[in-house]
Protein backbone atom coordinates (compact mmCIF):
# COMPACT_ATOMS: atom_id res chain seq x y z
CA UNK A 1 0.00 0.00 0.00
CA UNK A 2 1.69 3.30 -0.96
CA UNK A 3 -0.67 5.48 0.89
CA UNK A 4 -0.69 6.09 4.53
CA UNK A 5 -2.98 8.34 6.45
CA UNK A 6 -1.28 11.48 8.33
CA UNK A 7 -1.68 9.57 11.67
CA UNK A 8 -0.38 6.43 10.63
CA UNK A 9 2.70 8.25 9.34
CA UNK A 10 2.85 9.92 12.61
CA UNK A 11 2.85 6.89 14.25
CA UNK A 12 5.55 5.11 11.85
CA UNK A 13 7.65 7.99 12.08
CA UNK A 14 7.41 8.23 15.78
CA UNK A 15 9.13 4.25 16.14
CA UNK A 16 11.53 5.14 13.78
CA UNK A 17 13.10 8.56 14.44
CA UNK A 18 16.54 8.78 14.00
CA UNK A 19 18.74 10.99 15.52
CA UNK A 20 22.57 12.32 14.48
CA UNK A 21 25.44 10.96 16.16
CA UNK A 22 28.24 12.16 14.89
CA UNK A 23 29.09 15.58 15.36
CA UNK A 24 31.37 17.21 12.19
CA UNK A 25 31.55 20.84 12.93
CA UNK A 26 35.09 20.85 10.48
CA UNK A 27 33.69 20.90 6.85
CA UNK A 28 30.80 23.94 7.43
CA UNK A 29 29.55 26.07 9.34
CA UNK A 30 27.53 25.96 13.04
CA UNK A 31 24.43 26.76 10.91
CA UNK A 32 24.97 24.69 8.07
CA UNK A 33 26.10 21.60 10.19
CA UNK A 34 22.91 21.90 12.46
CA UNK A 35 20.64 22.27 9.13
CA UNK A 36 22.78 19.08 7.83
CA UNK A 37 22.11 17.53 11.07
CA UNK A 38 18.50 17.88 11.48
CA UNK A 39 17.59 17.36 7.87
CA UNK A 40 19.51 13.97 7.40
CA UNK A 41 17.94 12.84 10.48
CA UNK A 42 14.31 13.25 9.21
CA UNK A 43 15.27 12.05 5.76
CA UNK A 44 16.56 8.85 7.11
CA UNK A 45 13.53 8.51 9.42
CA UNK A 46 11.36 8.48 6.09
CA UNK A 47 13.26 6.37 4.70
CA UNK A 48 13.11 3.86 7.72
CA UNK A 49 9.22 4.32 7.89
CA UNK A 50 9.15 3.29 3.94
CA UNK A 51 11.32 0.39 4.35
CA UNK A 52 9.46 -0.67 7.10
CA UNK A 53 6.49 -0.16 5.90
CA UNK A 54 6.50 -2.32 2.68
CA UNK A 55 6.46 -6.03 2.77
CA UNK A 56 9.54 -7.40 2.04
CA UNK A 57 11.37 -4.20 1.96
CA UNK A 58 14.02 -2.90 4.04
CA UNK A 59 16.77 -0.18 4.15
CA UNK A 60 19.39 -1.62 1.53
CA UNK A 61 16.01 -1.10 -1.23
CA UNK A 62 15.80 2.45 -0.54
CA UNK A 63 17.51 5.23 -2.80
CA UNK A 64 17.00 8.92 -2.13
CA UNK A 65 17.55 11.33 -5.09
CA UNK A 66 18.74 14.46 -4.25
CA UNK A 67 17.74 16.77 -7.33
CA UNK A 68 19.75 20.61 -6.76
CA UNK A 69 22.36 19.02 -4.81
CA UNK A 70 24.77 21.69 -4.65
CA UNK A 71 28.24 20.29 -3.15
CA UNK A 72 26.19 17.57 -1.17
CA UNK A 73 26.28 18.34 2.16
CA UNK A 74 22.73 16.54 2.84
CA UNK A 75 23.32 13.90 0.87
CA UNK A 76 26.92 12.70 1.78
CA UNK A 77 25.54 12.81 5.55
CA UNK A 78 22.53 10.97 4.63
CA UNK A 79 25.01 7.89 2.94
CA UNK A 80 27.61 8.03 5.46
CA UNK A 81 25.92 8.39 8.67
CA UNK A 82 22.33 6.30 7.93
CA UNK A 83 24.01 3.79 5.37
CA UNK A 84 21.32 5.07 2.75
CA UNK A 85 21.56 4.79 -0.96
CA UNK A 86 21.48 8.23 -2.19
CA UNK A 87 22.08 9.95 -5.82
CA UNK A 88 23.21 13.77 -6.21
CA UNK A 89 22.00 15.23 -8.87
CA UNK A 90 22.90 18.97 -10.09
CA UNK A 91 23.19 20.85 -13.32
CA UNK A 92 26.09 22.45 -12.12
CA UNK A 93 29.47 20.55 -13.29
CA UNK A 94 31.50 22.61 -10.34
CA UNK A 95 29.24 21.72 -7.64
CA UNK A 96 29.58 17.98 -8.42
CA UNK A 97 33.31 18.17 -8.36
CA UNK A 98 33.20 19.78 -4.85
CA UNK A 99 30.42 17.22 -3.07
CA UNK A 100 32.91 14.25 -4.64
CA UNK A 101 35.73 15.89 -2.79
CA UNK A 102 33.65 16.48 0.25
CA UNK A 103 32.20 12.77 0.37
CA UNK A 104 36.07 11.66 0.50
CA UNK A 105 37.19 14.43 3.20
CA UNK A 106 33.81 13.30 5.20
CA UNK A 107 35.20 9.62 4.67
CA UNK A 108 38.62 10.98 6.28
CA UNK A 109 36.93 12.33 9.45
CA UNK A 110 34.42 9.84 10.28
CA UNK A 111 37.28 7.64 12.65
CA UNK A 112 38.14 11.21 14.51
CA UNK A 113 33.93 12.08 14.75
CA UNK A 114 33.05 8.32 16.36
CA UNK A 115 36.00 9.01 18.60
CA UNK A 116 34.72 12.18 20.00
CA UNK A 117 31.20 11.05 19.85
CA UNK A 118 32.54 7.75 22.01
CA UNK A 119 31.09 5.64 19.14
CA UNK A 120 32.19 2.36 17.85
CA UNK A 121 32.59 1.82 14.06
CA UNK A 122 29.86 -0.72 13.91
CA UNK A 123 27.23 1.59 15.32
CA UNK A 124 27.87 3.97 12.12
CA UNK A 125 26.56 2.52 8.96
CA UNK A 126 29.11 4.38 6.15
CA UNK A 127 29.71 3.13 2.63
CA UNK A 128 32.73 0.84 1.92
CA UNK A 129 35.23 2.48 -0.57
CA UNK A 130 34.63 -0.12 -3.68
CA UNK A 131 30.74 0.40 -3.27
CA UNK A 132 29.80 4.16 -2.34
CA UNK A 133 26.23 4.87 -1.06
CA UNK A 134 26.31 8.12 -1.63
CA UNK A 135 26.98 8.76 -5.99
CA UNK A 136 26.75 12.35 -7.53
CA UNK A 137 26.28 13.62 -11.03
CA UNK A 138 26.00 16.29 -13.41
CA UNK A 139 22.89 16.17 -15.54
CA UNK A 140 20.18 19.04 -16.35
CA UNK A 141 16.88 17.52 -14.88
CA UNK A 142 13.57 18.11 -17.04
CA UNK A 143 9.80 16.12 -17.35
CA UNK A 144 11.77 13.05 -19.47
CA UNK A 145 14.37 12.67 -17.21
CA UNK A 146 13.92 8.77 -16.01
CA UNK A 147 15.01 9.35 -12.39
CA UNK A 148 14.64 5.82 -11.45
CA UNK A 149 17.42 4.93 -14.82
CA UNK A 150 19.78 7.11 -13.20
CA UNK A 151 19.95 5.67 -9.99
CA UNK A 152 20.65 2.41 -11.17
């Protein structure tokens, strides 16, 4: 069933709200990392509520597309931290170059961020080098775009 009335996806959301654990203050700023924060959190809560929420479905099926992502602060978070599949998308040849580079320095920082957070490695879902969750590229988006062909 892909609908869900507003107080069953209160309820869903309610058993499966995530929260952020690692704190990264390095790579923006106290605004953009609390923005970053909060967002990813309720992104991956949705996503937990849809995996959980469809029969024979769970977290591994889910892909987010991130259309406008800009140097992928969201997104990168979303991959590393929740272990979701997510695809950057933006128009902007530049801005994919820099969220690349960012996914890798974010890769870099993770063992100093569980440290301070007092985390162990396997309570951090994060993408293994030869299979990244988190993939970014530079494409104009319009009404034939086939969303779903791109994230394979």
């Amino acid at each position: 069933d892909a609908c869900m009335t507003t107080e069953h996806l209160n309820s869903a959301f309610d058993s499966c709200l995530k929260e952020t654990r690692l704190k990264m203050p390095e790579l923006m700023s106290i605004k953009k990392c609390h923005e970053v924060e909060v967002a990813s959190a309720v992104v991956a809560s949705l996503c937990t509520v849809v995996a959980t929420g469809t029969e024979g479905k769970s977290l591994d099926q889910v892909a987010v597309i991130d259309a406008g992502d800009g140097k992928g602060y969201l997104s990168s978070r979303i991959a590393l931290e929740h272990g979701i599949k997510v695809l950057g998308i933006d128009c902007n040849e530049g801005n994919t170059v820099s969220a690349e580079r960012r996914r890798d320095q974010l890769r870099k920082k993770i063992p100093v961020a569980l440290k301070r957070s007092k985390l162990t490695k396997e309570s951090i879902l994060k993408d293994a080098p030869d299979d990244p969750l988190y993939k970014t590229t530079t494409k104009m988006i319009d009404f034939q775009t086939n969303l779903i062909e791109l994230v394979r």
